[in-house]
N, C-alpha and C. Protein backbone atom coordinates (compact mmCIF):
# COMPACT_ATOMS: atom_id res chain seq x y z
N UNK A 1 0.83 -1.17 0.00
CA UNK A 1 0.00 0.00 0.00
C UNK A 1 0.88 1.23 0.00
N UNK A 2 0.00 2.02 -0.57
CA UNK A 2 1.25 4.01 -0.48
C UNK A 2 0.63 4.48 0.72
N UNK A 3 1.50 4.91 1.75
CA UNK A 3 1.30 5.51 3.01
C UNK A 3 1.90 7.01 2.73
N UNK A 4 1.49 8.32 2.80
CA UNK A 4 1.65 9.55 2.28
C UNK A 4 1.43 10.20 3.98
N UNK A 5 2.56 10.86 3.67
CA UNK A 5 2.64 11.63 5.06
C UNK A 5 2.87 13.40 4.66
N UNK A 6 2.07 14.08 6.10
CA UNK A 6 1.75 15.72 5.62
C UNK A 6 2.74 16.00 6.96
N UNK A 7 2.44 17.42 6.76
CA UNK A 7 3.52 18.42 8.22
C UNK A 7 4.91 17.40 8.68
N UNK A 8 5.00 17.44 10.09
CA UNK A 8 5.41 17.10 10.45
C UNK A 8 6.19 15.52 10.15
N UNK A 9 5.63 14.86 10.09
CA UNK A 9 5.19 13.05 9.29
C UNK A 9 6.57 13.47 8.41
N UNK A 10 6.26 14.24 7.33
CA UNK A 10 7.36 13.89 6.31
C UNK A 10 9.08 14.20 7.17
N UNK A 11 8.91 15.20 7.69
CA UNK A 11 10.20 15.67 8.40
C UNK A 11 10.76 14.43 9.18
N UNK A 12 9.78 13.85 10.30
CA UNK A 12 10.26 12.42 11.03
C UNK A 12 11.13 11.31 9.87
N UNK A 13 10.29 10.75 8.76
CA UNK A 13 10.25 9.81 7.90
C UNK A 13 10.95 10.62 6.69
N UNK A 14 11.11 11.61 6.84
CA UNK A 14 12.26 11.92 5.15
C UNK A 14 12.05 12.02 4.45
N UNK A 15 10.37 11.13 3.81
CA UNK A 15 9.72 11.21 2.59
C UNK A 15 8.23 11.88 2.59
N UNK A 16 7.49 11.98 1.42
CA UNK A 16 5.86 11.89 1.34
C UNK A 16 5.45 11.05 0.85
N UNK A 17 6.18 9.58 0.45
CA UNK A 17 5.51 8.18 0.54
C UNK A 17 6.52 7.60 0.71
N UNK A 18 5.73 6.08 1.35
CA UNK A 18 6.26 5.11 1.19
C UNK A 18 5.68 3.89 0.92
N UNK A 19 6.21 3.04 0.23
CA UNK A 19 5.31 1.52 0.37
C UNK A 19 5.71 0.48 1.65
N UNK A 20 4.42 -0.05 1.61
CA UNK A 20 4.11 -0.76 3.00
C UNK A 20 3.86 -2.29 2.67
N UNK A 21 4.08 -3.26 2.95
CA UNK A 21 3.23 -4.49 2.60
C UNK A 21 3.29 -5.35 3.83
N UNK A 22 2.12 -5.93 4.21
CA UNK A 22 2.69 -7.30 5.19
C UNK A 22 1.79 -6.47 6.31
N UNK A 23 1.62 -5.41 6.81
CA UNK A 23 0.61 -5.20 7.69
C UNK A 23 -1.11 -5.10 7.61
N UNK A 24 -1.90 -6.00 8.28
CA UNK A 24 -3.13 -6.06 8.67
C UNK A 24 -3.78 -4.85 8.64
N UNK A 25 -3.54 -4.10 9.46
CA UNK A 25 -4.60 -3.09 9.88
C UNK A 25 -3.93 -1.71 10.24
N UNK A 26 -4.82 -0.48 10.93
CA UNK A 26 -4.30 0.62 10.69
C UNK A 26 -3.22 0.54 12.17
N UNK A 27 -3.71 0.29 12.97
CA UNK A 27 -2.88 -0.04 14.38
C UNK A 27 -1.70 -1.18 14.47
N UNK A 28 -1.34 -2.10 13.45
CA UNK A 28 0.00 -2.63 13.14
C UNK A 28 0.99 -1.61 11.97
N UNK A 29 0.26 -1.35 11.14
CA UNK A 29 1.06 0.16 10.38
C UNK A 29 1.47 1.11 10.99
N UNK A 30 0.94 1.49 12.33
CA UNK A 30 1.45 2.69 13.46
C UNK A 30 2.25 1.59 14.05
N UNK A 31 2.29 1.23 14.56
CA UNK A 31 3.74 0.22 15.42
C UNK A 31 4.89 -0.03 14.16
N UNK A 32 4.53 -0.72 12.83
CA UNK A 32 5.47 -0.61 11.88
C UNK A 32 6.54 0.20 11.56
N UNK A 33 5.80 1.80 11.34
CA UNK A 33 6.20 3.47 11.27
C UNK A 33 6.56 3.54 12.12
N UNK A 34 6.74 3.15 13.57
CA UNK A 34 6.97 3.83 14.65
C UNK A 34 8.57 2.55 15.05
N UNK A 35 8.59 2.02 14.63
CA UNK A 35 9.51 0.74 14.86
C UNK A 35 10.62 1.35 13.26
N UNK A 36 10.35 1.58 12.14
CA UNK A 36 10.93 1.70 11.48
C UNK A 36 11.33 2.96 11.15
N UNK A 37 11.27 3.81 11.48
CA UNK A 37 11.39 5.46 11.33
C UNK A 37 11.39 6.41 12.67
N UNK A 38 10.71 6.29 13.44
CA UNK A 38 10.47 6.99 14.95
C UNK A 38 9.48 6.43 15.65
N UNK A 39 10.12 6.24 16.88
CA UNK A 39 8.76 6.22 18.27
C UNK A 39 7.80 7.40 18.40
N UNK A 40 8.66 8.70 17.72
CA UNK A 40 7.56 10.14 18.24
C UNK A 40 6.26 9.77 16.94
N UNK A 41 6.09 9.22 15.93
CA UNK A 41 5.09 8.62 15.23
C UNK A 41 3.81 8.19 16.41
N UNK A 42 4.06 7.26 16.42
CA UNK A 42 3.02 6.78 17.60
C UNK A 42 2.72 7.68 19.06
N UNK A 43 4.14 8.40 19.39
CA UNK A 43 3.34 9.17 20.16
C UNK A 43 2.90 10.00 19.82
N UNK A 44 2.83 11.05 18.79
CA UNK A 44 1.97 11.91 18.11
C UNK A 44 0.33 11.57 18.30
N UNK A 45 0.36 10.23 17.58
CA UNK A 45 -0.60 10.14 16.73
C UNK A 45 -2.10 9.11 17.63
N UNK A 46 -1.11 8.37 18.52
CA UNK A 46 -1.78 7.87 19.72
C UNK A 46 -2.19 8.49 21.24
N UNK A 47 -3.09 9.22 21.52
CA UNK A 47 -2.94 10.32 22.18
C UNK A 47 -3.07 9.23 23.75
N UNK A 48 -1.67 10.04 23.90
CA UNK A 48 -1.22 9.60 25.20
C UNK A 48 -1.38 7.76 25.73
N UNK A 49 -0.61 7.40 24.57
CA UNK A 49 -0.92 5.82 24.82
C UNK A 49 -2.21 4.93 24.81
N UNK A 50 -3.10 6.09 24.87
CA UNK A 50 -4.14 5.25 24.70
C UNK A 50 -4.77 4.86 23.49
N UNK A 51 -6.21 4.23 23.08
CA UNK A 51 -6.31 3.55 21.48
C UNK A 51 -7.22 4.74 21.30
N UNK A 52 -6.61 6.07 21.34
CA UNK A 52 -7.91 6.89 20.60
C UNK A 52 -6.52 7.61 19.53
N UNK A 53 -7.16 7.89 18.43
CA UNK A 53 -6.32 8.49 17.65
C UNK A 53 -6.07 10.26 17.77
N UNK A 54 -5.40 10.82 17.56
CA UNK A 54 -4.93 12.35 18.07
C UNK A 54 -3.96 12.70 16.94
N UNK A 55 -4.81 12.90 15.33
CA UNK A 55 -4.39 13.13 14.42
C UNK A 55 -5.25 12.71 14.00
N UNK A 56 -4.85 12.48 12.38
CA UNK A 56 -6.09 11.89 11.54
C UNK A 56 -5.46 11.07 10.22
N UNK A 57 -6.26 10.01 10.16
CA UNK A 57 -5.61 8.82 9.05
C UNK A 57 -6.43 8.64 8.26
N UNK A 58 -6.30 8.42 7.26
CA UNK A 58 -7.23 8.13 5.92
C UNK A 58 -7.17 6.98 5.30
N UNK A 59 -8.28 6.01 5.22
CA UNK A 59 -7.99 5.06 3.95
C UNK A 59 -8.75 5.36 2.71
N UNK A 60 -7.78 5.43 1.70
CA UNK A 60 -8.79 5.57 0.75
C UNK A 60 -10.44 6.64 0.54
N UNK A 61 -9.11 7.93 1.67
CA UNK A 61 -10.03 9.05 1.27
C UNK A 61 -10.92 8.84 2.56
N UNK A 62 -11.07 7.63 3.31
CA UNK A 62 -12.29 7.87 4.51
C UNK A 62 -11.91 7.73 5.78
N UNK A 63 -11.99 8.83 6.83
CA UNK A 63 -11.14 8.98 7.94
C UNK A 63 -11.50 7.76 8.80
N UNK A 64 -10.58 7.09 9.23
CA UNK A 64 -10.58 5.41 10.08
C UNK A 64 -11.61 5.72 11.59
N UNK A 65 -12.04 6.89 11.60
CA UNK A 65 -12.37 7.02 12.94
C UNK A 65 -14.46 6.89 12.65
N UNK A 66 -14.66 6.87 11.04
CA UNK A 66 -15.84 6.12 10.14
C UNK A 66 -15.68 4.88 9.99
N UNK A 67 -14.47 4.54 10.16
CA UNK A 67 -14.49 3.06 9.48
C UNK A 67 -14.26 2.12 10.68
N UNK A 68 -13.03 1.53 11.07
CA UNK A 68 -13.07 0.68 12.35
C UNK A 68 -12.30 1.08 13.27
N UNK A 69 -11.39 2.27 12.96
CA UNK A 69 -10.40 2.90 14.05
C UNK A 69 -9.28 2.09 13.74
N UNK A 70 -8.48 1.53 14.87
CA UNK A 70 -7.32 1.46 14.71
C UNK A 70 -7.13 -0.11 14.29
N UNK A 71 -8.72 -0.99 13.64
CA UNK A 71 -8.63 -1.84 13.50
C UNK A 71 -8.99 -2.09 11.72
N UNK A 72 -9.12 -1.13 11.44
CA UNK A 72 -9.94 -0.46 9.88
C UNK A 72 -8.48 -1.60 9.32
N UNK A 73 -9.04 -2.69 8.22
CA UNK A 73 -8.11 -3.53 7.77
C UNK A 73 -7.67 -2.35 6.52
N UNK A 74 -6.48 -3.20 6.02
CA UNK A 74 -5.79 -3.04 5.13
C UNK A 74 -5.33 -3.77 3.92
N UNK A 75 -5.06 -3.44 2.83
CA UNK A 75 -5.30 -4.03 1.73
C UNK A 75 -3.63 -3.41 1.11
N UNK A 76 -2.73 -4.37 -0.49
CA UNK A 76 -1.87 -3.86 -0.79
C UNK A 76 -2.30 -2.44 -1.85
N UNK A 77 -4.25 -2.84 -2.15
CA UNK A 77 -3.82 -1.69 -3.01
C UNK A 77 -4.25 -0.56 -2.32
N UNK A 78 -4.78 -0.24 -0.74
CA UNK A 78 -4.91 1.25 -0.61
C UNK A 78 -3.78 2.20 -0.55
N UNK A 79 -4.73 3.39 -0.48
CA UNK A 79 -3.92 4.62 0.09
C UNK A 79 -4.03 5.03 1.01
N UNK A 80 -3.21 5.18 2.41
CA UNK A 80 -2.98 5.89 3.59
C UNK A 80 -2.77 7.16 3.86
N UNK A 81 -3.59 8.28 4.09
CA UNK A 81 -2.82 9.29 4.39
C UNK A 81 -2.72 9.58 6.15
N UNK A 82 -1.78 9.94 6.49
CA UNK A 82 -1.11 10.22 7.69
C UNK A 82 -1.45 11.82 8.12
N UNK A 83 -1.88 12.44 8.88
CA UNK A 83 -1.74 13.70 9.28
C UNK A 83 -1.49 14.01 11.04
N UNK A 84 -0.62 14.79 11.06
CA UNK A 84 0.09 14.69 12.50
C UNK A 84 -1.11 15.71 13.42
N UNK A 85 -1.09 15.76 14.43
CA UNK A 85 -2.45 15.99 15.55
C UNK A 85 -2.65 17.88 14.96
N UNK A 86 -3.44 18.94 14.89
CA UNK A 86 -3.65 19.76 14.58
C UNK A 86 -2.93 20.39 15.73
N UNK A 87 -2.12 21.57 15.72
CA UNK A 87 -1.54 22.22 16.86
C UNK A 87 -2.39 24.10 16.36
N UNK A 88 -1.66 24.25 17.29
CA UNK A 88 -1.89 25.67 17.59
C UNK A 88 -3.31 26.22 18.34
N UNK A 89 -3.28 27.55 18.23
CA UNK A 89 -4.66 28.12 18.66
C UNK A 89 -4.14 28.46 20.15
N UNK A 90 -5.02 29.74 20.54
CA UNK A 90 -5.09 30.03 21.57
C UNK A 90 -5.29 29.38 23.00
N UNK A 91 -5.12 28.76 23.69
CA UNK A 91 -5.25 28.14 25.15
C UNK A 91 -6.07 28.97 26.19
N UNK A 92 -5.55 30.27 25.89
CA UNK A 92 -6.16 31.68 26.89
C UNK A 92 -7.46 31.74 26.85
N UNK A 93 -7.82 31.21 25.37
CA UNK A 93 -9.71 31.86 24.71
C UNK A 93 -10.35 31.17 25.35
């Protein structure tokens, strides 16, 4: 599968794709990325260790948090997109 990474994502990993094969689902592809490129991957994107996502992932255009979460299977021909947790904004407001 093409896994496409935005902001931050590409800076960790070096690229804006890569191919993936051999992982199940969206929650063995985050341990994969995070085992093969950086641990700050998963902590980004896993908010605070727990199974809720704190960013946003796409298969094939439909955010995983519609589909099964971190169990949304995987296939060789999708597309993944990766987006690192939204920052900024005021705290004060």
């Amino acid at each position: 599968m093409k896994v496409k990474f935005y902001a931050t994502f590409r800076e960790i990993v070096g690229k804006k794709e890569i191919e993936v094969h051999g992982v199940k689902n969206v929650g063995e592809l985050i341990d994969y990325l995070s085992e093969k490129y950086s641990p700050q991957i998963k902590k980004e994107l896993l908010e605070r260790g727990r199974k809720e996502i704190d960013g946003m992932i796409l298969v094939n255009g439909h955010n995983i948090l519609h589909l099964n979460g971190l169990e949304t299977e995987l296939r060789d021909e999708d597309v993944v997109h990766i987006f690192p947790p939204a920052g900024g904004g005021n705290a004060g407001c």
